[in-house]
C-alpha atoms as a PDB file:
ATOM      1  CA  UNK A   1      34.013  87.797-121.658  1.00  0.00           C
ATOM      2  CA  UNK A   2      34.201  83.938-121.087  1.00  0.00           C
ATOM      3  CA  UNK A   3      38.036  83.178-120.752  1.00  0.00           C
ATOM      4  CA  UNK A   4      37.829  80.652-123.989  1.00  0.00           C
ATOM      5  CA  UNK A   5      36.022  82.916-126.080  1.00  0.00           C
ATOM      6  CA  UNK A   6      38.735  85.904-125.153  1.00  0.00           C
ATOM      7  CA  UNK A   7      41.757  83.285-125.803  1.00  0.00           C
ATOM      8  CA  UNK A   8      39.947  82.238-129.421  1.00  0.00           C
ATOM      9  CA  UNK A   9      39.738  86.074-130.229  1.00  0.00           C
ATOM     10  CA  UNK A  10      43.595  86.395-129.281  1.00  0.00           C
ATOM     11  CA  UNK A  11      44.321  83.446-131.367  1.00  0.00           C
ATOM     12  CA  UNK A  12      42.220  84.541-134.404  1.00  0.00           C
ATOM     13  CA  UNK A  13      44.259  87.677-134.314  1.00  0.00           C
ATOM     14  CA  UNK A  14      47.700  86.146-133.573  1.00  0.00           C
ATOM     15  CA  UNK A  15      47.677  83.760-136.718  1.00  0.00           C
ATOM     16  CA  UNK A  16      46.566  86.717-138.900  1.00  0.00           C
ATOM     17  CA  UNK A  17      49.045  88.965-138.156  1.00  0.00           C
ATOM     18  CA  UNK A  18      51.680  85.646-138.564  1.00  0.00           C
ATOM     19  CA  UNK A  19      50.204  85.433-141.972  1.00  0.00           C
ATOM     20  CA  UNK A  20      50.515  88.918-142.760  1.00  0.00           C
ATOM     21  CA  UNK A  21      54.062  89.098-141.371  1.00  0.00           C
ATOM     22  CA  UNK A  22      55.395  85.384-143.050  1.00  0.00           C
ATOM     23  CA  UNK A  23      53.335  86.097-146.300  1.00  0.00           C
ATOM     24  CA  UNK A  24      56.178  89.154-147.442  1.00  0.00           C
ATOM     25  CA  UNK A  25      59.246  86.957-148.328  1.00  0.00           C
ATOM     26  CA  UNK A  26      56.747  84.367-150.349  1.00  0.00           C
ATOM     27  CA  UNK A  27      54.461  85.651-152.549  1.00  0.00           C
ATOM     28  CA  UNK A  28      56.559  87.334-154.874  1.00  0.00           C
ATOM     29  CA  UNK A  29      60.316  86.521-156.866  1.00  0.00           C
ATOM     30  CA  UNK A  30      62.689  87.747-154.668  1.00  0.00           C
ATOM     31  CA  UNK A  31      66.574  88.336-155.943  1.00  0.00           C
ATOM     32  CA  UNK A  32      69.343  86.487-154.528  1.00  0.00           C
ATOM     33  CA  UNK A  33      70.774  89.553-153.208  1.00  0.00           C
ATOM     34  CA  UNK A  34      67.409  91.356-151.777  1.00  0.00           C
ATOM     35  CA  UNK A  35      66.975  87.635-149.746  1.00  0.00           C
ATOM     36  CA  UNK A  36      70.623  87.865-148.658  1.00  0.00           C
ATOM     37  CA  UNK A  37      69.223  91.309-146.995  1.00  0.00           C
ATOM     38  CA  UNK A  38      66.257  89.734-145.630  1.00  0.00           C
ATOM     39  CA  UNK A  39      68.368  87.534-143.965  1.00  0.00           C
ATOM     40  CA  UNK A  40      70.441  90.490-142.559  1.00  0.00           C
ATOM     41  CA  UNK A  41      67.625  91.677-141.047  1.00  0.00           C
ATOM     42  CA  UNK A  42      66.064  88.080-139.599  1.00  0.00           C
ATOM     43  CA  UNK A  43      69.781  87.988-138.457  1.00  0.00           C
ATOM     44  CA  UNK A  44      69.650  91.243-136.039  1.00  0.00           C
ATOM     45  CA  UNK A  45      66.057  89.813-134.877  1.00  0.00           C
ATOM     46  CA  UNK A  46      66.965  86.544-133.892  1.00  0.00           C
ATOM     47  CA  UNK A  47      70.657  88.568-131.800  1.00  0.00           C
ATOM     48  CA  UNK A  48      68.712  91.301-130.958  1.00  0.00           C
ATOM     49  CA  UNK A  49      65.675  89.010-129.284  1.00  0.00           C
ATOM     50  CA  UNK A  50      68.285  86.381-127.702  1.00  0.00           C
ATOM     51  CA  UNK A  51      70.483  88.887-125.798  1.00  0.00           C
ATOM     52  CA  UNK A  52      67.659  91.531-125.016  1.00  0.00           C
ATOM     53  CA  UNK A  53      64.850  90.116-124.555  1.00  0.00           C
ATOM     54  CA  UNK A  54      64.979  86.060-123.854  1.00  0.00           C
ATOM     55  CA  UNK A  55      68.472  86.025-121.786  1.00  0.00           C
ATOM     56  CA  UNK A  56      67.395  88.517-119.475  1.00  0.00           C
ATOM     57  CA  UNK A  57      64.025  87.308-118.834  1.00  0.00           C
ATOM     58  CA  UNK A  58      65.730  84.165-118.174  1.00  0.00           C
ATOM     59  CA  UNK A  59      67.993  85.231-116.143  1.00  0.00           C
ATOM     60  CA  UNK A  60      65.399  87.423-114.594  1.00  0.00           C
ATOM     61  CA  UNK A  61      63.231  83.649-113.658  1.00  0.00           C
ATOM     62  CA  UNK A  62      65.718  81.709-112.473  1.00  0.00           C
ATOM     63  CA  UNK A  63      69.244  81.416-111.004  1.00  0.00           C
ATOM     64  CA  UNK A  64      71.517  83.060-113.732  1.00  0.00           C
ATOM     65  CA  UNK A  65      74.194  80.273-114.076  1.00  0.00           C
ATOM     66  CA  UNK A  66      71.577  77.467-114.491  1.00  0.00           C
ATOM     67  CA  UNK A  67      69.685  80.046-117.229  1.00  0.00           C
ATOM     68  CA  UNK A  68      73.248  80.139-119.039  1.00  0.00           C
ATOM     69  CA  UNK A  69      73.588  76.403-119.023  1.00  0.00           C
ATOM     70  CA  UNK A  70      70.520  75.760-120.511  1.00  0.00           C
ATOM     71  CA  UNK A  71      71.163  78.797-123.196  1.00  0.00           C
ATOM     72  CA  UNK A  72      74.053  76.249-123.866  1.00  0.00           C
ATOM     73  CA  UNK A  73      71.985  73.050-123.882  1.00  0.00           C
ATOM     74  CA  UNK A  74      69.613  74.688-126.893  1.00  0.00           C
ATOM     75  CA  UNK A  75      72.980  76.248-128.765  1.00  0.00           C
ATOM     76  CA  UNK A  76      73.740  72.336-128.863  1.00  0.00           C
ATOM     77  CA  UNK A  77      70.841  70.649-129.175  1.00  0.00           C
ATOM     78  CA  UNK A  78      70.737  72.317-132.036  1.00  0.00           C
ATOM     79  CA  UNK A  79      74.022  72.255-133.376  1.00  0.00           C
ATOM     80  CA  UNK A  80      73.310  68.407-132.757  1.00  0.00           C
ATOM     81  CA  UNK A  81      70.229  68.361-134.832  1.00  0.00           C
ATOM     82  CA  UNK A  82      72.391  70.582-137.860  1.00  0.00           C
ATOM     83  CA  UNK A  83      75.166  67.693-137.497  1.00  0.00           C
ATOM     84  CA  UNK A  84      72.617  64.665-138.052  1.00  0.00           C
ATOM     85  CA  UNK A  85      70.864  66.382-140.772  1.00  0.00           C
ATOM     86  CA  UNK A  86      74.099  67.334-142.703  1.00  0.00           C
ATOM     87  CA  UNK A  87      75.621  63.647-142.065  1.00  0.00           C
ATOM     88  CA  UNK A  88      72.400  62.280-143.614  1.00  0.00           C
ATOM     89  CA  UNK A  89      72.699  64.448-146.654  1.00  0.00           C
ATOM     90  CA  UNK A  90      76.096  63.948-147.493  1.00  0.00           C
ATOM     91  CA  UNK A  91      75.889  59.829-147.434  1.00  0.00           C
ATOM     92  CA  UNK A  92      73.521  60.205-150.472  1.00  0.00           C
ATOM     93  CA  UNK A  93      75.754  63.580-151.914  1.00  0.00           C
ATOM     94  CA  UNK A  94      79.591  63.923-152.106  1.00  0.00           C
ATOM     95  CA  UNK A  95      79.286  67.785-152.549  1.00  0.00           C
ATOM     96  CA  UNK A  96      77.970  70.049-149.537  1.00  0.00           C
ATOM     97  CA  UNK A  97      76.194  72.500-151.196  1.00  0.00           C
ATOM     98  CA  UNK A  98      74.780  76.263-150.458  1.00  0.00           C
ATOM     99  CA  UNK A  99      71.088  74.732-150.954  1.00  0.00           C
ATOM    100  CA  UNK A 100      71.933  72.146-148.670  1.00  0.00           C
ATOM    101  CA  UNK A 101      73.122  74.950-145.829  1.00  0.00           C
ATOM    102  CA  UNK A 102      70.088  77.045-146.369  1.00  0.00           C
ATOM    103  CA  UNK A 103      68.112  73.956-145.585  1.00  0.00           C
ATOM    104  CA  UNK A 104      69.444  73.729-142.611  1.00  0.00           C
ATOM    105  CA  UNK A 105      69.054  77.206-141.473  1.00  0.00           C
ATOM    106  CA  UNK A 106      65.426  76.912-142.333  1.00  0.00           C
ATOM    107  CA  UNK A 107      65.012  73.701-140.405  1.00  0.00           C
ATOM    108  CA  UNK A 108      66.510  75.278-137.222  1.00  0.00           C
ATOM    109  CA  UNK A 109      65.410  78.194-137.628  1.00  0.00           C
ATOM    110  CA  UNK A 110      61.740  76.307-137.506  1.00  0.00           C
ATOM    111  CA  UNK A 111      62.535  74.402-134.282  1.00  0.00           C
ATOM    112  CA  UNK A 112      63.887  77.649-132.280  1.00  0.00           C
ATOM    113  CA  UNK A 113      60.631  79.998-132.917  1.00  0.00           C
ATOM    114  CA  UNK A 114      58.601  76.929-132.390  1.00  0.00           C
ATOM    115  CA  UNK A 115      60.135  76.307-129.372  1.00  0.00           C
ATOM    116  CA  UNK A 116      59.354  80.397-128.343  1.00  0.00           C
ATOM    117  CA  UNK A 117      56.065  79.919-130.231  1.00  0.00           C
ATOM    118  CA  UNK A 118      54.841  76.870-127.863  1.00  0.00           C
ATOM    119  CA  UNK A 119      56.281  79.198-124.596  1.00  0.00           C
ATOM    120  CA  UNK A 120      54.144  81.871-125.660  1.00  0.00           C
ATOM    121  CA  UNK A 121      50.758  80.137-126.192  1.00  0.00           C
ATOM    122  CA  UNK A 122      51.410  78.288-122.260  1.00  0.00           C
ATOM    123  CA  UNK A 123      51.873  81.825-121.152  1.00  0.00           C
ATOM    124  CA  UNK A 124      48.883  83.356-123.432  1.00  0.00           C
ATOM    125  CA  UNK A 125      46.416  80.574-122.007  1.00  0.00           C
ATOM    126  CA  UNK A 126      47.540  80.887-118.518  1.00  0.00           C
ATOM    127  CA  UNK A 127      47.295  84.582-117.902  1.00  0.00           C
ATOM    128  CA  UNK A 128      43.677  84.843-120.378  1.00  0.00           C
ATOM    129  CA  UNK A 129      42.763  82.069-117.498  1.00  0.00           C
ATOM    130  CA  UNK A 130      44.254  84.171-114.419  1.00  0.00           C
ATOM    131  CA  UNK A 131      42.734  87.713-115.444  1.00  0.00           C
ATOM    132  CA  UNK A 132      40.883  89.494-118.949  1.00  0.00           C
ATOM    133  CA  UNK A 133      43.583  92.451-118.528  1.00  0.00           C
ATOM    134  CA  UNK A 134      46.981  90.123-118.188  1.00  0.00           C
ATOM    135  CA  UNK A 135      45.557  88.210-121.156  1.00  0.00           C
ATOM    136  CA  UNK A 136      45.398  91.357-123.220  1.00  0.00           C
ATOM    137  CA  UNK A 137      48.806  92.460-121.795  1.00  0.00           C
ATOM    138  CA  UNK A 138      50.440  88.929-122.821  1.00  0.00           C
ATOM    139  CA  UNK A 139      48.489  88.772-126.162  1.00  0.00           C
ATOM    140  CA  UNK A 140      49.599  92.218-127.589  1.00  0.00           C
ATOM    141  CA  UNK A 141      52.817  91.241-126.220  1.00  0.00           C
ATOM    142  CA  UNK A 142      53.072  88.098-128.594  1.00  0.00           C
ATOM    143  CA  UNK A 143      51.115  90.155-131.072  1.00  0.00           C
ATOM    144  CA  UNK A 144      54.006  92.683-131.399  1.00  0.00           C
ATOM    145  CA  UNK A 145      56.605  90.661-132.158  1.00  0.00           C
ATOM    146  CA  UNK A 146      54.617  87.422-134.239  1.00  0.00           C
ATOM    147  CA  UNK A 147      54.965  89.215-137.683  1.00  0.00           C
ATOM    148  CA  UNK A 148      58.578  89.577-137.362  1.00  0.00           C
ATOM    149  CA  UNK A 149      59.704  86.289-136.327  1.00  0.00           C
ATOM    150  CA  UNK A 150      57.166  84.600-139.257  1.00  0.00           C
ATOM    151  CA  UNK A 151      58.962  87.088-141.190  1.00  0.00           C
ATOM    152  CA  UNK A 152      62.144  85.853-140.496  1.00  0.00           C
ATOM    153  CA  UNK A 153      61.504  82.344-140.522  1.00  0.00           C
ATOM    154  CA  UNK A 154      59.565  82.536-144.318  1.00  0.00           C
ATOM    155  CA  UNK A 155      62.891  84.242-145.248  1.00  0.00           C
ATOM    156  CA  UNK A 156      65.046  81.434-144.976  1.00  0.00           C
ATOM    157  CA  UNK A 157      62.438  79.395-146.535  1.00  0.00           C
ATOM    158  CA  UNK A 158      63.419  81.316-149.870  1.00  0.00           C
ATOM    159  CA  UNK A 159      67.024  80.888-149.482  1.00  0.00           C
ATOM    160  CA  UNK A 160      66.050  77.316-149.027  1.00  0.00           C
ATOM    161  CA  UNK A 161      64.157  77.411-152.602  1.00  0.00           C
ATOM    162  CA  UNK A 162      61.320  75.712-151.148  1.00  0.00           C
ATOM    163  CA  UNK A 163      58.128  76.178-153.280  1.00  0.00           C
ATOM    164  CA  UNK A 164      55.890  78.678-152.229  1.00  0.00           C
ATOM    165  CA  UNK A 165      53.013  76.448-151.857  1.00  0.00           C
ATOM    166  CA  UNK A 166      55.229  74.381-149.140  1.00  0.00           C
ATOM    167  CA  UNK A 167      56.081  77.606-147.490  1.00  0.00           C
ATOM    168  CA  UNK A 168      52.786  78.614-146.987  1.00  0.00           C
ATOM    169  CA  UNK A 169      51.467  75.406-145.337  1.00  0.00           C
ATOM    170  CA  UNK A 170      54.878  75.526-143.168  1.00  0.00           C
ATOM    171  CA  UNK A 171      53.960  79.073-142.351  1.00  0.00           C
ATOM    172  CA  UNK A 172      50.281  78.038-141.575  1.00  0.00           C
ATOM    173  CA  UNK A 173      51.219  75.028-139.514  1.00  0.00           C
ATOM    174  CA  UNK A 174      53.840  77.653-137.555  1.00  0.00           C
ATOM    175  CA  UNK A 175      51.149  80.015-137.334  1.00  0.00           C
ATOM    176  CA  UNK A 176      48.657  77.426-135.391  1.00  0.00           C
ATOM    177  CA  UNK A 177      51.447  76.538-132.628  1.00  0.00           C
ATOM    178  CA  UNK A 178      50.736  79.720-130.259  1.00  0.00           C
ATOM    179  CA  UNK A 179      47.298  79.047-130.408  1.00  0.00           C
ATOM    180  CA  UNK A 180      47.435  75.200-130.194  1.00  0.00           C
ATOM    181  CA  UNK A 181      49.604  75.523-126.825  1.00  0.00           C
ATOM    182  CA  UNK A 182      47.239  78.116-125.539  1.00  0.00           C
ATOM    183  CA  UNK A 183      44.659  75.902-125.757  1.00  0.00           C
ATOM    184  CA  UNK A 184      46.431  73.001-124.161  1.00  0.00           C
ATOM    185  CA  UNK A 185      47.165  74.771-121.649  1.00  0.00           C
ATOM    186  CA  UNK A 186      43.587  75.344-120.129  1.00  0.00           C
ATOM    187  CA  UNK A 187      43.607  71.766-118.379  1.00  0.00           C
ATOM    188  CA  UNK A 188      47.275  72.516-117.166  1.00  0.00           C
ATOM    189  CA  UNK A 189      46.560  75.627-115.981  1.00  0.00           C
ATOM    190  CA  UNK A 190      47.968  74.745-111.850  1.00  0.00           C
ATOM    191  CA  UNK A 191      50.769  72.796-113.265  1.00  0.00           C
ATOM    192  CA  UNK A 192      52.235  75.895-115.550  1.00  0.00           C
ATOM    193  CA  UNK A 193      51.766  78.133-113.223  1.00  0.00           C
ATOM    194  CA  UNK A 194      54.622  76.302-111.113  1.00  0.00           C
ATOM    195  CA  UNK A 195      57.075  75.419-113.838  1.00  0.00           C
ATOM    196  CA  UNK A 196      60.134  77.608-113.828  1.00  0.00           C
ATOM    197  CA  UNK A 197      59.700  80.252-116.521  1.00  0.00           C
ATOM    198  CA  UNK A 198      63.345  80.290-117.330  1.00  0.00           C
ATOM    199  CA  UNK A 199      64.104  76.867-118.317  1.00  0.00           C
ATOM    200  CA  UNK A 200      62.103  77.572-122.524  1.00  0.00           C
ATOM    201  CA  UNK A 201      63.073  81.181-122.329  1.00  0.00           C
ATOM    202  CA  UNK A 202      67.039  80.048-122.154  1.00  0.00           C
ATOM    203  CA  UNK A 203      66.297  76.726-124.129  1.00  0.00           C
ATOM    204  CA  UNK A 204      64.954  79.467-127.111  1.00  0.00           C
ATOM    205  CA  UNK A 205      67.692  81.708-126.158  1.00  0.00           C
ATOM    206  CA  UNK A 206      70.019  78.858-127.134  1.00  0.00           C
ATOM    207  CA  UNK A 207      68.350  78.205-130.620  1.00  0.00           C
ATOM    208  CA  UNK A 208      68.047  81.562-131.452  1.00  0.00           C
ATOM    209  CA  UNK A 209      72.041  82.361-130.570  1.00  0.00           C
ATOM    210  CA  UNK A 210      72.887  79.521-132.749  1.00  0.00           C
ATOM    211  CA  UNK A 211      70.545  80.536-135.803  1.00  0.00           C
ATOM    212  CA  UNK A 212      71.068  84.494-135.849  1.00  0.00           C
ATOM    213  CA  UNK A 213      74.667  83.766-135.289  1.00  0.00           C
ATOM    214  CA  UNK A 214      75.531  80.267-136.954  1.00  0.00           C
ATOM    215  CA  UNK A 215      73.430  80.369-139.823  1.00  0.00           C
ATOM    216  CA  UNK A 216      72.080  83.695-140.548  1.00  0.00           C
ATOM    217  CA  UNK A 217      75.269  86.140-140.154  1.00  0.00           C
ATOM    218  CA  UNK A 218      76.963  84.074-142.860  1.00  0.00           C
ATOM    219  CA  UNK A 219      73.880  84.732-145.300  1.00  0.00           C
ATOM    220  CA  UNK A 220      73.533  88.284-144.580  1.00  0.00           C
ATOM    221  CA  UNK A 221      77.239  89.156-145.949  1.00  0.00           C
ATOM    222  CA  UNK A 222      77.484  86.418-148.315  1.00  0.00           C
ATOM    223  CA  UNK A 223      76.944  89.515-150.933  1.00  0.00           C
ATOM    224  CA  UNK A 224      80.126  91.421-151.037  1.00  0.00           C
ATOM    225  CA  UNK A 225      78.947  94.559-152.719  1.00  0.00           C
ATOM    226  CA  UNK A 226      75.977  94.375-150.153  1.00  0.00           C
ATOM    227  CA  UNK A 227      78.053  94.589-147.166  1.00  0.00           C
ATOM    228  CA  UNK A 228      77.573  97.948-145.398  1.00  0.00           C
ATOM    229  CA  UNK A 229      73.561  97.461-146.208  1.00  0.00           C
ATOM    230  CA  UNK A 230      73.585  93.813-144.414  1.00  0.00           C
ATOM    231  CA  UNK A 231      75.701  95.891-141.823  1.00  0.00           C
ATOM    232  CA  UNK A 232      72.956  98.239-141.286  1.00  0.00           C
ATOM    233  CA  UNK A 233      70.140  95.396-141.857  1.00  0.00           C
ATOM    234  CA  UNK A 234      71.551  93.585-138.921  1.00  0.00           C
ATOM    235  CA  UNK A 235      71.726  96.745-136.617  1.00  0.00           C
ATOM    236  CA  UNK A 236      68.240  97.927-137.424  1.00  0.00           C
ATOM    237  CA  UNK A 237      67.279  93.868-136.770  1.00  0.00           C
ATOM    238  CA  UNK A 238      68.886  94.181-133.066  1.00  0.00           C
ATOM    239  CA  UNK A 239      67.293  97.998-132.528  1.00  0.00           C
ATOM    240  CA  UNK A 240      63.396  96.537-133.406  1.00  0.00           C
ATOM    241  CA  UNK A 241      64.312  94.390-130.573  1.00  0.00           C
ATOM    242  CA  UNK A 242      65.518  96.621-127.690  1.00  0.00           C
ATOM    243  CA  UNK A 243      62.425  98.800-128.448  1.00  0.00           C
ATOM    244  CA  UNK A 244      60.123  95.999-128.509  1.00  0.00           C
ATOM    245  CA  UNK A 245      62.195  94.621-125.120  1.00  0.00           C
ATOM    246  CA  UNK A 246      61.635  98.202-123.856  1.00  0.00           C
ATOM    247  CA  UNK A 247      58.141  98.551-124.442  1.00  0.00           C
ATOM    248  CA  UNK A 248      57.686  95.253-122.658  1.00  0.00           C
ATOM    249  CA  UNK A 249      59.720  95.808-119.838  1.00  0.00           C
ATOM    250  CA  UNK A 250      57.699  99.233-119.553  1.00  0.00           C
ATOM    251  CA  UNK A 251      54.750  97.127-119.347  1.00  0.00           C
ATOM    252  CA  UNK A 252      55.724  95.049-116.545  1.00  0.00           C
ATOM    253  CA  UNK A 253      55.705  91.477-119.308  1.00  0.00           C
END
């Protein structure tokens, strides 16, 4: 199969199953405390995905104190983007509110999995380009995870009370960035193929320590009589991770 038909057949499939996955949290009323539980859960993916599965491979690409520097550089890039927004909001409001915070989370939360989203595509249009049988191993690889991480990103879109029809063209834009960066890519292809794998991986690593720790934790026990479930929400989170990292690593990605 021609390498650009094959990549618009992995793309075609890889925004579906972000719709699918990003579509749960929005298109019906969720309680305050069943979205706090969400959030447990988009907490353990965003941990569970940092330390098992984007730290290593980092690590794995590069020299393993210049992967941990950059893991830094994203933790405060990010924390720098938090600090701007929250300075801007509170010149035009005295009172720092809850709304306010899940803003935030939803805004970072945005810029770490697009940051992993845009890593993804380069690496789904490169290997469709290199082979037909690493494209399918790097597509059902980005396939397996997609749902969850639109899943977790819609989530904090509902603690953020943004209207559903906002969150769906947020999801939708989301959903195009694998594919977009695939298909830039194609004209790239010789220059990719020598940039240091490591340097996104631990730049998403960073973002995604800061929101799963930073931003999410905080939401997932902010119900008190939900503790032990957020508890358990978080672990289960971190264990669709290692299994996905496993399953990976078993398949040489």
């Amino acid at each position: 199969m021609d390498s650009l038909v094959l990549l618009i057949v992995f793309s075609i499939a890889i925004v579906a199953a972000s719709m699918l996955g990003g579509s749960l949290p929005l298109l019906r009323k969720w309680s305050t405390g069943q979205l706090h539980l969400m959030a447990a859960l988009s907490a353990g993916v965003f941990i569970g995905a940092t330390f098992i599965i984007l730290l290593p491979e980092a690590v794995e690409s590069m020299h393993a104190e210049e992967a941990l520097i950059l893991v830094m550089v994203g933790f405060i890039i990010v924390l720098l983007i938090e600090t701007i927004l929250q300075h801007r909001h509170q010149e035009e409001c005295d009172e720092h509110t809850a709304d306010h915070q899940h803003v935030l989370t939803s805004t970072t939360a945005f810029i770490g999995l697009s940051v992993h989203s845009v890593m993804d595509g380069f690496a789904l249009g490169v290997a469709v380009v290199l082979g037909e049988d690493l494209g399918m191993v790097v597509f059902l690889a980005i396939l397996a995870h997609k749902a969850i991480d639109v899943f977790s990103l819609t989530t904090t879109f509902r603690l953020a009370e943004l209207k559903t029809r906002h969150g769906l063209i947020y999801m939708t834009l989301f959903s195009l960035i694998t594919p977009i960066a695939a298909l830039v890519a194609f004209p790239f292809i010789d220059w990719l193929q020598n940039i240091e794998v490591g340097v996104p991986l631990a730049l998403a690593g960073g973002t995604f320590m800061y929101v799963g720790i930073y931003d999410l934790l905080p939401e997932a026990f902010h119900e008190k009589h939900d503790q032990y479930k957020s508890f358990a929400l978080v672990v289960a989170g971190i264990a669709a991770m290692y299994v996905l990292g496993t399953v990976l690593h078993g398949s040489g990605i």
